[in-house]
C-alpha atoms as a PDB file:
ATOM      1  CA  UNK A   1       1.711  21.654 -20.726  1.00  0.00           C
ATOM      2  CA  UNK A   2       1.677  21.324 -16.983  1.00  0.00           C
ATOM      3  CA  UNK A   3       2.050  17.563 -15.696  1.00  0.00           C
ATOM      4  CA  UNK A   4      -1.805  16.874 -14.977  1.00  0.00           C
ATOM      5  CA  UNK A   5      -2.859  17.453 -18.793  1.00  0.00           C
ATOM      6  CA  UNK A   6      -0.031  15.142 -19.700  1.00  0.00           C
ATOM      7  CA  UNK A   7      -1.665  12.570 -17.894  1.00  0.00           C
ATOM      8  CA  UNK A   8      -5.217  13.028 -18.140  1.00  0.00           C
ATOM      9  CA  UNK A   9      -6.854   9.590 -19.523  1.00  0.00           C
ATOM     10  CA  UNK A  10      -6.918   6.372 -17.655  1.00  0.00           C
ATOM     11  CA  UNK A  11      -4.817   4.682 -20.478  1.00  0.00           C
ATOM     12  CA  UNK A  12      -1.566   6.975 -19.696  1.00  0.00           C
ATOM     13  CA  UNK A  13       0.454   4.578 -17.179  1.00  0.00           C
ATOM     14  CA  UNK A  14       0.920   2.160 -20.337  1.00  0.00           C
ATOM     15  CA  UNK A  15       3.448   5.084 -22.277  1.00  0.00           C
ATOM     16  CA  UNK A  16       5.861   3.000 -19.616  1.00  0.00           C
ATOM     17  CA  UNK A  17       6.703  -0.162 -21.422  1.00  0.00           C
ATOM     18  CA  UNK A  18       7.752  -1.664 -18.111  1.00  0.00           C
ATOM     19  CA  UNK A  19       4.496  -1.438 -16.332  1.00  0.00           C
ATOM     20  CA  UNK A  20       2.668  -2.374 -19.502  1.00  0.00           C
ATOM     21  CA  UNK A  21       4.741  -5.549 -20.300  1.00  0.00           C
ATOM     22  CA  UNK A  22       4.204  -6.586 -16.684  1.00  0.00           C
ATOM     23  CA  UNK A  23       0.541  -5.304 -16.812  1.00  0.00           C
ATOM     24  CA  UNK A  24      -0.041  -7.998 -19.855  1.00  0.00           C
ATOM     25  CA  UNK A  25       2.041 -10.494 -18.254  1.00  0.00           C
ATOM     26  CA  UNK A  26       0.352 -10.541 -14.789  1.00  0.00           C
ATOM     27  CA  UNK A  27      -3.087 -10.590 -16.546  1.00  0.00           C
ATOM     28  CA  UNK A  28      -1.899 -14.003 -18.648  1.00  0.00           C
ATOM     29  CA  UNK A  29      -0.832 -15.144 -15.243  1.00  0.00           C
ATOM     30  CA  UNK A  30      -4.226 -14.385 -13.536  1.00  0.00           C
ATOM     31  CA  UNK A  31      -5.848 -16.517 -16.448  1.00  0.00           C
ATOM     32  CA  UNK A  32      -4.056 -19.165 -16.029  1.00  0.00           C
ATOM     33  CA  UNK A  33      -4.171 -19.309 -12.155  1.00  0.00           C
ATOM     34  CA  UNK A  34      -7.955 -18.784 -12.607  1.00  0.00           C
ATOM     35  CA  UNK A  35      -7.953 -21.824 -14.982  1.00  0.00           C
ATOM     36  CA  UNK A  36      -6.352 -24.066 -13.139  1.00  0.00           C
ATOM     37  CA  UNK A  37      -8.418 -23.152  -9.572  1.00  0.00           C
ATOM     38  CA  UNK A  38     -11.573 -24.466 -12.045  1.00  0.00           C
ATOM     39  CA  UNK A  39      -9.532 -27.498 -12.777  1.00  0.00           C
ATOM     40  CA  UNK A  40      -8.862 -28.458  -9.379  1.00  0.00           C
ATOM     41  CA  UNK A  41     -12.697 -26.997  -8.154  1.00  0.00           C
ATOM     42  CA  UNK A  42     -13.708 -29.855 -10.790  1.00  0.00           C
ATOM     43  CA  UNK A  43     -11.261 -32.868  -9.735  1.00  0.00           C
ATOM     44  CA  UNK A  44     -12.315 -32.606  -6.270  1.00  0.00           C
ATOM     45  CA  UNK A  45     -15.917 -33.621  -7.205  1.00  0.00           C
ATOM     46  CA  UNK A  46     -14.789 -36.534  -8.899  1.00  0.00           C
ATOM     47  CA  UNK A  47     -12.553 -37.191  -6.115  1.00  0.00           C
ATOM     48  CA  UNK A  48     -14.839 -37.331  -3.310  1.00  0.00           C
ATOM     49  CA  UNK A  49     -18.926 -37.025  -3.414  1.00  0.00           C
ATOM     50  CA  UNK A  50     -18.921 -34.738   0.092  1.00  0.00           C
ATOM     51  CA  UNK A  51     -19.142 -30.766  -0.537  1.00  0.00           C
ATOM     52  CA  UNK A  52     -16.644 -30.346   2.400  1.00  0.00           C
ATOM     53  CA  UNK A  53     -14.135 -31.741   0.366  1.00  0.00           C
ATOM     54  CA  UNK A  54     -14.147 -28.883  -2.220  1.00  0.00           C
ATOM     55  CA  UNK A  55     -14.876 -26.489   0.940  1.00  0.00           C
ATOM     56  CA  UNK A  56     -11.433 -27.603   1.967  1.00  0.00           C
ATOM     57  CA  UNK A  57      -9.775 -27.421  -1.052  1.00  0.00           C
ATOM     58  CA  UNK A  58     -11.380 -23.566  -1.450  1.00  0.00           C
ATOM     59  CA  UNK A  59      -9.938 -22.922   2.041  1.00  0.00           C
ATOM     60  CA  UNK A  60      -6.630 -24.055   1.284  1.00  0.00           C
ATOM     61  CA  UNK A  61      -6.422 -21.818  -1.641  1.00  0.00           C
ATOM     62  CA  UNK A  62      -7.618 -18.687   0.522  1.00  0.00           C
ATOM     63  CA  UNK A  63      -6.525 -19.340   3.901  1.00  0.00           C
ATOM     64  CA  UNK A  64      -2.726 -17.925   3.440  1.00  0.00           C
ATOM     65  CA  UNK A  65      -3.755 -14.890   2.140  1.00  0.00           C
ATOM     66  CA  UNK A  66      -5.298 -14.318   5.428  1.00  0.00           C
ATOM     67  CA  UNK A  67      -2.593 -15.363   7.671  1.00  0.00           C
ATOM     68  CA  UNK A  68       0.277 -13.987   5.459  1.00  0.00           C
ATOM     69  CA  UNK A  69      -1.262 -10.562   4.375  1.00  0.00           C
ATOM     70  CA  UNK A  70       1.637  -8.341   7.421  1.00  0.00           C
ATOM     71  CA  UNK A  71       4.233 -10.837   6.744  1.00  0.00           C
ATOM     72  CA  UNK A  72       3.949 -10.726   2.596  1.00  0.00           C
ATOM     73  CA  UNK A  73       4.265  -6.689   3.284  1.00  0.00           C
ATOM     74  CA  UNK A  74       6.999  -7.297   5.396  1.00  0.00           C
ATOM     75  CA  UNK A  75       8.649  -9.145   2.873  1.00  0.00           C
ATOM     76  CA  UNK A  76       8.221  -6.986   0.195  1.00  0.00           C
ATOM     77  CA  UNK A  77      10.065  -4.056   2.332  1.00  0.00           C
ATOM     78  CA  UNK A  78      13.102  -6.104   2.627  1.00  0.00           C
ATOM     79  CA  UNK A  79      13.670  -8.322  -0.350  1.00  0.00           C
ATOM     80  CA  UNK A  80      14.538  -6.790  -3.572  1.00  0.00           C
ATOM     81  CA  UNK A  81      10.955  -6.867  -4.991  1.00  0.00           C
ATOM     82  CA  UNK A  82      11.859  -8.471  -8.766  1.00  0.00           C
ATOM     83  CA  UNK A  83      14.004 -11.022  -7.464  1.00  0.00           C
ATOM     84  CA  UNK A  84      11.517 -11.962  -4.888  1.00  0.00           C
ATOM     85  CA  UNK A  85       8.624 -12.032  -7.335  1.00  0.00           C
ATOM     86  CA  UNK A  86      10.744 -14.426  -9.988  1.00  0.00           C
ATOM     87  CA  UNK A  87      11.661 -17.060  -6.882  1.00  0.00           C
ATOM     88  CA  UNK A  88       7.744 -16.709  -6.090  1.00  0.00           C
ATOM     89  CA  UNK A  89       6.765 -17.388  -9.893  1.00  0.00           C
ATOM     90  CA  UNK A  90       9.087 -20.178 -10.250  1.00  0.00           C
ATOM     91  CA  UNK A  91       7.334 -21.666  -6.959  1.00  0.00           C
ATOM     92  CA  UNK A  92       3.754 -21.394  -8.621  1.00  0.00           C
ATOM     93  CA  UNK A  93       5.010 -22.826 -11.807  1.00  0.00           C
ATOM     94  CA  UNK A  94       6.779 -25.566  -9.732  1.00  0.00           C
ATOM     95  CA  UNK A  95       2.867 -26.124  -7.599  1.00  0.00           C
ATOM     96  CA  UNK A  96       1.323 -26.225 -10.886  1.00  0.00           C
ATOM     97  CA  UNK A  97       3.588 -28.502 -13.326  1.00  0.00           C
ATOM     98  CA  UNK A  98       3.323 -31.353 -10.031  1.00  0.00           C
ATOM     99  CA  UNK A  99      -0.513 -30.975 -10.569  1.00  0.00           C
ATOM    100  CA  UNK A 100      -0.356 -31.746 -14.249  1.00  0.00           C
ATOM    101  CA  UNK A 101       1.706 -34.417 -13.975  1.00  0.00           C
ATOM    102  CA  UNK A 102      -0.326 -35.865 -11.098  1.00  0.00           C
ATOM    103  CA  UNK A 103      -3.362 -35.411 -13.086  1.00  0.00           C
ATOM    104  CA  UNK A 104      -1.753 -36.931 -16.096  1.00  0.00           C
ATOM    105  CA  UNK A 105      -0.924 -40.059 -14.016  1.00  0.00           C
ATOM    106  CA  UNK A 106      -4.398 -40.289 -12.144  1.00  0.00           C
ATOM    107  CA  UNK A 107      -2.418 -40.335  -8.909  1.00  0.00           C
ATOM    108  CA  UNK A 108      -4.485 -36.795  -7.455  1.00  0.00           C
ATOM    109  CA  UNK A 109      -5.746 -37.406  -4.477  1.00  0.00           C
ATOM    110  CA  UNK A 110      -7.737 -34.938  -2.075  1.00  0.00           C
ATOM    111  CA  UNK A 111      -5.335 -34.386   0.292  1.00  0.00           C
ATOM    112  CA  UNK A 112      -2.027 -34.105  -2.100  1.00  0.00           C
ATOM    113  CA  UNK A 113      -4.747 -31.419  -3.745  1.00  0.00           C
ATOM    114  CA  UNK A 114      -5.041 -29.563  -0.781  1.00  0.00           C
ATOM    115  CA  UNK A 115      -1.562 -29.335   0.510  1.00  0.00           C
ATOM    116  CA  UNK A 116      -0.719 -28.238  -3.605  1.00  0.00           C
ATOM    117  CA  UNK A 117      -3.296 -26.064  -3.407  1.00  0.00           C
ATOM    118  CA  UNK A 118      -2.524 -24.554   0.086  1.00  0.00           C
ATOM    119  CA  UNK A 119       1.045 -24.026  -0.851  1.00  0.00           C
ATOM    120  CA  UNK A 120       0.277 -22.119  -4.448  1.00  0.00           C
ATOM    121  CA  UNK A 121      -1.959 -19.778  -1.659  1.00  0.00           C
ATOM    122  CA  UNK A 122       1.007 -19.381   0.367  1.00  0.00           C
ATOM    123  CA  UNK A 123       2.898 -18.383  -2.968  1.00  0.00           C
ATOM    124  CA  UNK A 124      -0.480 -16.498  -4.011  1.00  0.00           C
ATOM    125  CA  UNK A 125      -0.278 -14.529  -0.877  1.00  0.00           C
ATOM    126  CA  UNK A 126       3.654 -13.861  -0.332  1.00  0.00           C
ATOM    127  CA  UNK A 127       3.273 -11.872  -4.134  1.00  0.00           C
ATOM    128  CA  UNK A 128       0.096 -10.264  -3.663  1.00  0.00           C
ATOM    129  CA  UNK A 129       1.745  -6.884  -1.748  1.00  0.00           C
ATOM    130  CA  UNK A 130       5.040  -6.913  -4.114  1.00  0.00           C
ATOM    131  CA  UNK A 131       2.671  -6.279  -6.866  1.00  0.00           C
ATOM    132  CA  UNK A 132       1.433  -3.458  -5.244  1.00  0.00           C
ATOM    133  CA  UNK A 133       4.164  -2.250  -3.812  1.00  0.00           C
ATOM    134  CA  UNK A 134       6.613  -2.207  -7.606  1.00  0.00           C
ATOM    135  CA  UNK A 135       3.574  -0.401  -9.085  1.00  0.00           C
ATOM    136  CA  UNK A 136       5.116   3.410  -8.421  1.00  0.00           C
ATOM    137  CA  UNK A 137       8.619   2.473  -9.414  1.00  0.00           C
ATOM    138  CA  UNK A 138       6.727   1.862 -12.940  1.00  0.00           C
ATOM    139  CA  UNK A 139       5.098   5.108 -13.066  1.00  0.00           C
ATOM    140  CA  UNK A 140       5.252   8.316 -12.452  1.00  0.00           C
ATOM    141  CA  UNK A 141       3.575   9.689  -9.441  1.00  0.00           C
ATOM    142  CA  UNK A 142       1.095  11.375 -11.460  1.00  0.00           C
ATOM    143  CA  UNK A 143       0.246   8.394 -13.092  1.00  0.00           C
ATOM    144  CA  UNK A 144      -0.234   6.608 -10.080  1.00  0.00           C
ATOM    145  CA  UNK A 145      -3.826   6.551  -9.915  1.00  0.00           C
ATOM    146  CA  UNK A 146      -4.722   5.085 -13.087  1.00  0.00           C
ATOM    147  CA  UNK A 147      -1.906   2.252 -12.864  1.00  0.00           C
ATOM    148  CA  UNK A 148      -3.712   1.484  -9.621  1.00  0.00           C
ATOM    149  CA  UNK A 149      -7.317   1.269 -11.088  1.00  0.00           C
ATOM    150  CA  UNK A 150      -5.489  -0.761 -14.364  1.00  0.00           C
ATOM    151  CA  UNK A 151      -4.315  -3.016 -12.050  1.00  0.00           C
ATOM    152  CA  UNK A 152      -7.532  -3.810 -10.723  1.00  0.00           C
ATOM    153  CA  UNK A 153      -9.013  -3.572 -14.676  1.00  0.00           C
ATOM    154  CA  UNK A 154      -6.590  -6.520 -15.308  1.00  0.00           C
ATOM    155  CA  UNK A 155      -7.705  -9.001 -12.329  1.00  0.00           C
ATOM    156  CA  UNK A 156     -11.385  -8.532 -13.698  1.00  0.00           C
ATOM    157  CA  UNK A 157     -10.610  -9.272 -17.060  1.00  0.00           C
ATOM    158  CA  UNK A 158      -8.706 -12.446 -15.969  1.00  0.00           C
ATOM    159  CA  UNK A 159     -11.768 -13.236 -13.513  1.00  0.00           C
ATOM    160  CA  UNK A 160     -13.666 -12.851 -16.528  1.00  0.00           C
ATOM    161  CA  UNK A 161     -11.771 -14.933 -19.209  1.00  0.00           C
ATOM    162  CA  UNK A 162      -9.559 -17.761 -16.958  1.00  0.00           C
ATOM    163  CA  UNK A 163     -12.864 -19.598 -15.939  1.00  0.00           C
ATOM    164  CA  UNK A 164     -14.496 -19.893 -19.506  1.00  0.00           C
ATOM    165  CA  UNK A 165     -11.534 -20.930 -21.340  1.00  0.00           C
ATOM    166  CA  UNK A 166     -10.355 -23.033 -18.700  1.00  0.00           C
ATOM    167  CA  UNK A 167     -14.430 -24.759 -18.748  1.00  0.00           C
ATOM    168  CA  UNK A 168     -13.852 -24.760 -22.522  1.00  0.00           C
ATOM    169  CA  UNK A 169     -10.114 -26.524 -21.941  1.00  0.00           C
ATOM    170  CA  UNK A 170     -10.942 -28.560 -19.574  1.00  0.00           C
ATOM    171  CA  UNK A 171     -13.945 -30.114 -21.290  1.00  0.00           C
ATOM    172  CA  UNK A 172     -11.923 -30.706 -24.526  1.00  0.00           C
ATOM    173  CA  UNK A 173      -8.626 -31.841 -23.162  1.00  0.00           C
ATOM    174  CA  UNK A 174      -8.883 -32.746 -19.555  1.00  0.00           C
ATOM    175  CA  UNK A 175      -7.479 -31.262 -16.124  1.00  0.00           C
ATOM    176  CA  UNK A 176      -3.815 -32.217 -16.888  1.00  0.00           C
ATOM    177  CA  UNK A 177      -3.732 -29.889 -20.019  1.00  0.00           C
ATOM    178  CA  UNK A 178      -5.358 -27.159 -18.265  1.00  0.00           C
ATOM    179  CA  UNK A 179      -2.750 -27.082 -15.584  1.00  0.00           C
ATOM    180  CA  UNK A 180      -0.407 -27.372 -18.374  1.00  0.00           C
ATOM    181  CA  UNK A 181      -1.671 -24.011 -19.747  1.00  0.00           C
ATOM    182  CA  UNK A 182      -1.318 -22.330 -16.007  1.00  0.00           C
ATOM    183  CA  UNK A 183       1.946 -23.839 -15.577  1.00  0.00           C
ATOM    184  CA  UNK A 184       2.899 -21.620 -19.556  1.00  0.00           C
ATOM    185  CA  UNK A 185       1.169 -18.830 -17.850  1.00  0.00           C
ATOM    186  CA  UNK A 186       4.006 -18.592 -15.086  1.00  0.00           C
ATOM    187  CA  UNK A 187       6.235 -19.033 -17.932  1.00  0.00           C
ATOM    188  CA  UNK A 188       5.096 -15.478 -19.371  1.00  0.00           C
ATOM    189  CA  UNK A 189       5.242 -13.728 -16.187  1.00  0.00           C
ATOM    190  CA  UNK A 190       8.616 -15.197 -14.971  1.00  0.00           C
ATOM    191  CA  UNK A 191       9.944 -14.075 -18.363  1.00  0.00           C
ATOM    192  CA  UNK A 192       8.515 -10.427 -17.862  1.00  0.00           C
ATOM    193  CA  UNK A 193      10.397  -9.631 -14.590  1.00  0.00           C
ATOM    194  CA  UNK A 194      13.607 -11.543 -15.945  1.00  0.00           C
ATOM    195  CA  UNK A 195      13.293  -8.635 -19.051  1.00  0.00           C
ATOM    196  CA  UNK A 196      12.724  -6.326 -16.109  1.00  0.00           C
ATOM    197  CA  UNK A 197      15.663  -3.937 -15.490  1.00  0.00           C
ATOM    198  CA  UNK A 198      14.717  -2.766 -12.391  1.00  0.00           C
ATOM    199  CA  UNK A 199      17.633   0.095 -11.164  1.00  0.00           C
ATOM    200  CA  UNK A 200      19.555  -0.375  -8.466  1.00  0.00           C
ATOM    201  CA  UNK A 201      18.561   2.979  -7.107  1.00  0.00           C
ATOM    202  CA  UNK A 202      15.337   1.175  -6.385  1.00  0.00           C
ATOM    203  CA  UNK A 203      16.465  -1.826  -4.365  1.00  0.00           C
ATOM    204  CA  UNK A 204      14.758  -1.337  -0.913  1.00  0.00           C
ATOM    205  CA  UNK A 205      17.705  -2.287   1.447  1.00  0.00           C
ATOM    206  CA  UNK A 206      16.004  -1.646   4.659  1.00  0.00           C
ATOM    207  CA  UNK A 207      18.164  -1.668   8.158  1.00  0.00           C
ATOM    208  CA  UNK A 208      15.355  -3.268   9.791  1.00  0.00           C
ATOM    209  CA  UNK A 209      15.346  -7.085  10.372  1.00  0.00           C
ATOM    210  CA  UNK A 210      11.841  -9.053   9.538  1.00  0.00           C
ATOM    211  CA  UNK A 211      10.923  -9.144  13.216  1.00  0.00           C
ATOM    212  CA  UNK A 212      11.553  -6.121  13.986  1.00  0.00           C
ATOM    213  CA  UNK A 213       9.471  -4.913  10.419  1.00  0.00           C
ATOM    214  CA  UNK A 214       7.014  -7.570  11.598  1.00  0.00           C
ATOM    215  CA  UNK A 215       6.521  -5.711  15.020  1.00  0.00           C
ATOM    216  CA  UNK A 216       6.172  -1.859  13.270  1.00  0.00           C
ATOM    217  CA  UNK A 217       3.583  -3.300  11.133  1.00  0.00           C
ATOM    218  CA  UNK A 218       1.460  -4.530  13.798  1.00  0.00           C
ATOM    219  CA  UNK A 219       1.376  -1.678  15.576  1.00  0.00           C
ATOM    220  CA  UNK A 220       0.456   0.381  12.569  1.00  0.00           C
ATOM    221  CA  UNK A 221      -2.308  -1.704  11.967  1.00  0.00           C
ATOM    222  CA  UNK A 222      -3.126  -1.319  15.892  1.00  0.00           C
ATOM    223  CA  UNK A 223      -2.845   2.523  15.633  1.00  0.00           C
ATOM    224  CA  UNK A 224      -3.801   3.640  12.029  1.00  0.00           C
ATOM    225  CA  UNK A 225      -7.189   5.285  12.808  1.00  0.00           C
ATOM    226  CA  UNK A 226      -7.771   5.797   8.568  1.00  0.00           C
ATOM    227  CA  UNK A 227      -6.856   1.669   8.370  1.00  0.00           C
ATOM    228  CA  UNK A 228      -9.446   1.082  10.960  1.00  0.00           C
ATOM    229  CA  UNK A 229     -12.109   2.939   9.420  1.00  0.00           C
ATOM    230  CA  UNK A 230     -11.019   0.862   5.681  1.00  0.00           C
ATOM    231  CA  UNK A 231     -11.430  -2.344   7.431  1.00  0.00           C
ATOM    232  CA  UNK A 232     -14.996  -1.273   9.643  1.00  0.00           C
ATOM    233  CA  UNK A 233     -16.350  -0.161   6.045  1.00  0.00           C
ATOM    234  CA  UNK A 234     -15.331  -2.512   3.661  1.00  0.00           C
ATOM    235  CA  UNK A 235     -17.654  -5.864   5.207  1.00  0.00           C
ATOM    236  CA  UNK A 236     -20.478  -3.134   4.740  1.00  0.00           C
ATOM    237  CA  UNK A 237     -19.604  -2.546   1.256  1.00  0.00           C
ATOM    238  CA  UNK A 238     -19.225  -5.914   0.490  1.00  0.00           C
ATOM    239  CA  UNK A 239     -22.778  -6.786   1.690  1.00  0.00           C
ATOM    240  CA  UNK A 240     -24.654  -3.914  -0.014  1.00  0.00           C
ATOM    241  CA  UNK A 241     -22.854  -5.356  -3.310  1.00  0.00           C
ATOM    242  CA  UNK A 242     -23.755  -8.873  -2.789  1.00  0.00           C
ATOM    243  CA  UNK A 243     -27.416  -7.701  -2.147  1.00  0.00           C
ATOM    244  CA  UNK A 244     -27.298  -5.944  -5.104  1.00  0.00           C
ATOM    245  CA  UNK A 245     -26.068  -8.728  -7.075  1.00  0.00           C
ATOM    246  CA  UNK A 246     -28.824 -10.975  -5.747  1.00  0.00           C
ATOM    247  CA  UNK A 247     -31.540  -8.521  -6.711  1.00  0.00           C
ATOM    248  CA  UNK A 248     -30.227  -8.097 -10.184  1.00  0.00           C
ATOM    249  CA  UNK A 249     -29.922 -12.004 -10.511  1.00  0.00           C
ATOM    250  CA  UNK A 250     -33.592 -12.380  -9.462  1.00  0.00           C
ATOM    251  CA  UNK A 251     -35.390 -10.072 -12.214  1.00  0.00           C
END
């Protein structure tokens, strides 16, 4: 049986039990984070009657990922990946356990919501290319392809389930408890990459400083002619699948 039959189905990357536990961890994580971005999307109203108060606070959120996206791959290069993801976890938890007991207190105000919530961003956006970039030490190379489209299987389900029981949460027992269940949801992952035994034959132990990573990234980006055509394509994508959206929602 040659390797491409042993992998045929889109279920085959979770025979590894590593990527699988951190599959199922990352996808409680991604509920909770979506939970508690309702929570704070709902304090801000009561906070302050003007929309460009929860504009801001939506900003601060998505902001870092734009500024941070060739440092956060920089950074995942040099650091040992599960070490760097467990510091980043315990930073999130840390964002999101200050938020509950702020809540708890009634001492939230808009700005101390925005700075929390710019800083879990920061965190949000620092982790976002060490996810992607431990996904083939979990499989093999022939599984690659399906871990990648699981990966993206798991944000959608948390999209899908980290608003509506965070709604249902946070009309029954208030914003505090709902960053309380976020704040258990970092618990899960943290506790997933401490179980990780990640060998030291995969430690990335570059020569190359940060800057001088930094600087070899940027010219990549300036002179990768398959990146450019990703980036020229994907606002066109984007728009044909919010138009589509928008004629299915007005049936």
């Amino acid at each position: 049986m040659n390797d491409t039959s042993q992998s045929a189905g889109g279920l085959a990357p979770f025979r590894q039990r590593t990527f699988a536990v951190l599959w199922a961890a990352t996808v409680i994580g991604n509920i909770g984070t979506f939970m508690a971005s309702l929570a704070s999307a709902w304090l801000v109203t009561g906070l302050s009657p003007s929309p460009a108060a929860l504009g801001l606070v939506q900003a601060a959120g998505t902001l870092p990922v734009f500024m941070l996206s060739i440092p956060a791959g920089v950074m995942s290069d040099i650091f040992d990946r599960r070490r760097f993801l467990i510091a980043i976890q315990f930073l999130l938890a840390l964002i999101s356990l200050m938020l509950m007991l702020l809540s708890f207190g009634g001492l939230l105000s808009i700005a101390s919501l925005i700075a929390l919530t710019f800083a879990g961003g920061i965190g949000t956006a620092l982790t976002g290319p060490v996810w992607q970039a431990v996904v083939p030490e979990l499989v093999p190379i022939r599984d690659l392809r399906n871990a990648v489209a699981l990966n993206s299987l798991g944000i959608n389900i948390a999209r899908s389930i980290g608003p509506a029981a965070g709604g249902l949460l946070l009309a029954s027992a208030g914003a505090g408890l709902t960053y309380a269940a976020d704040v258990l949801s970092y618990l899960f992952v943290i506790a997933a990459l401490v179980w990780w035994n990640r060998p030291p034959s995969s430690a990335d132990a570059l020569s190359e400083h940060f800057a001088g990573a930094f600087r070899a990234g940027i010219r990549y980006a300036r002179a990768g002619r398959e990146l450019h055509i990703v980036l020229l394509r994907s606002p066109a994508t984007w728009s044909r699948r919010a138009r589509h959206c928008s004629t299915r929602s007005s049936r």
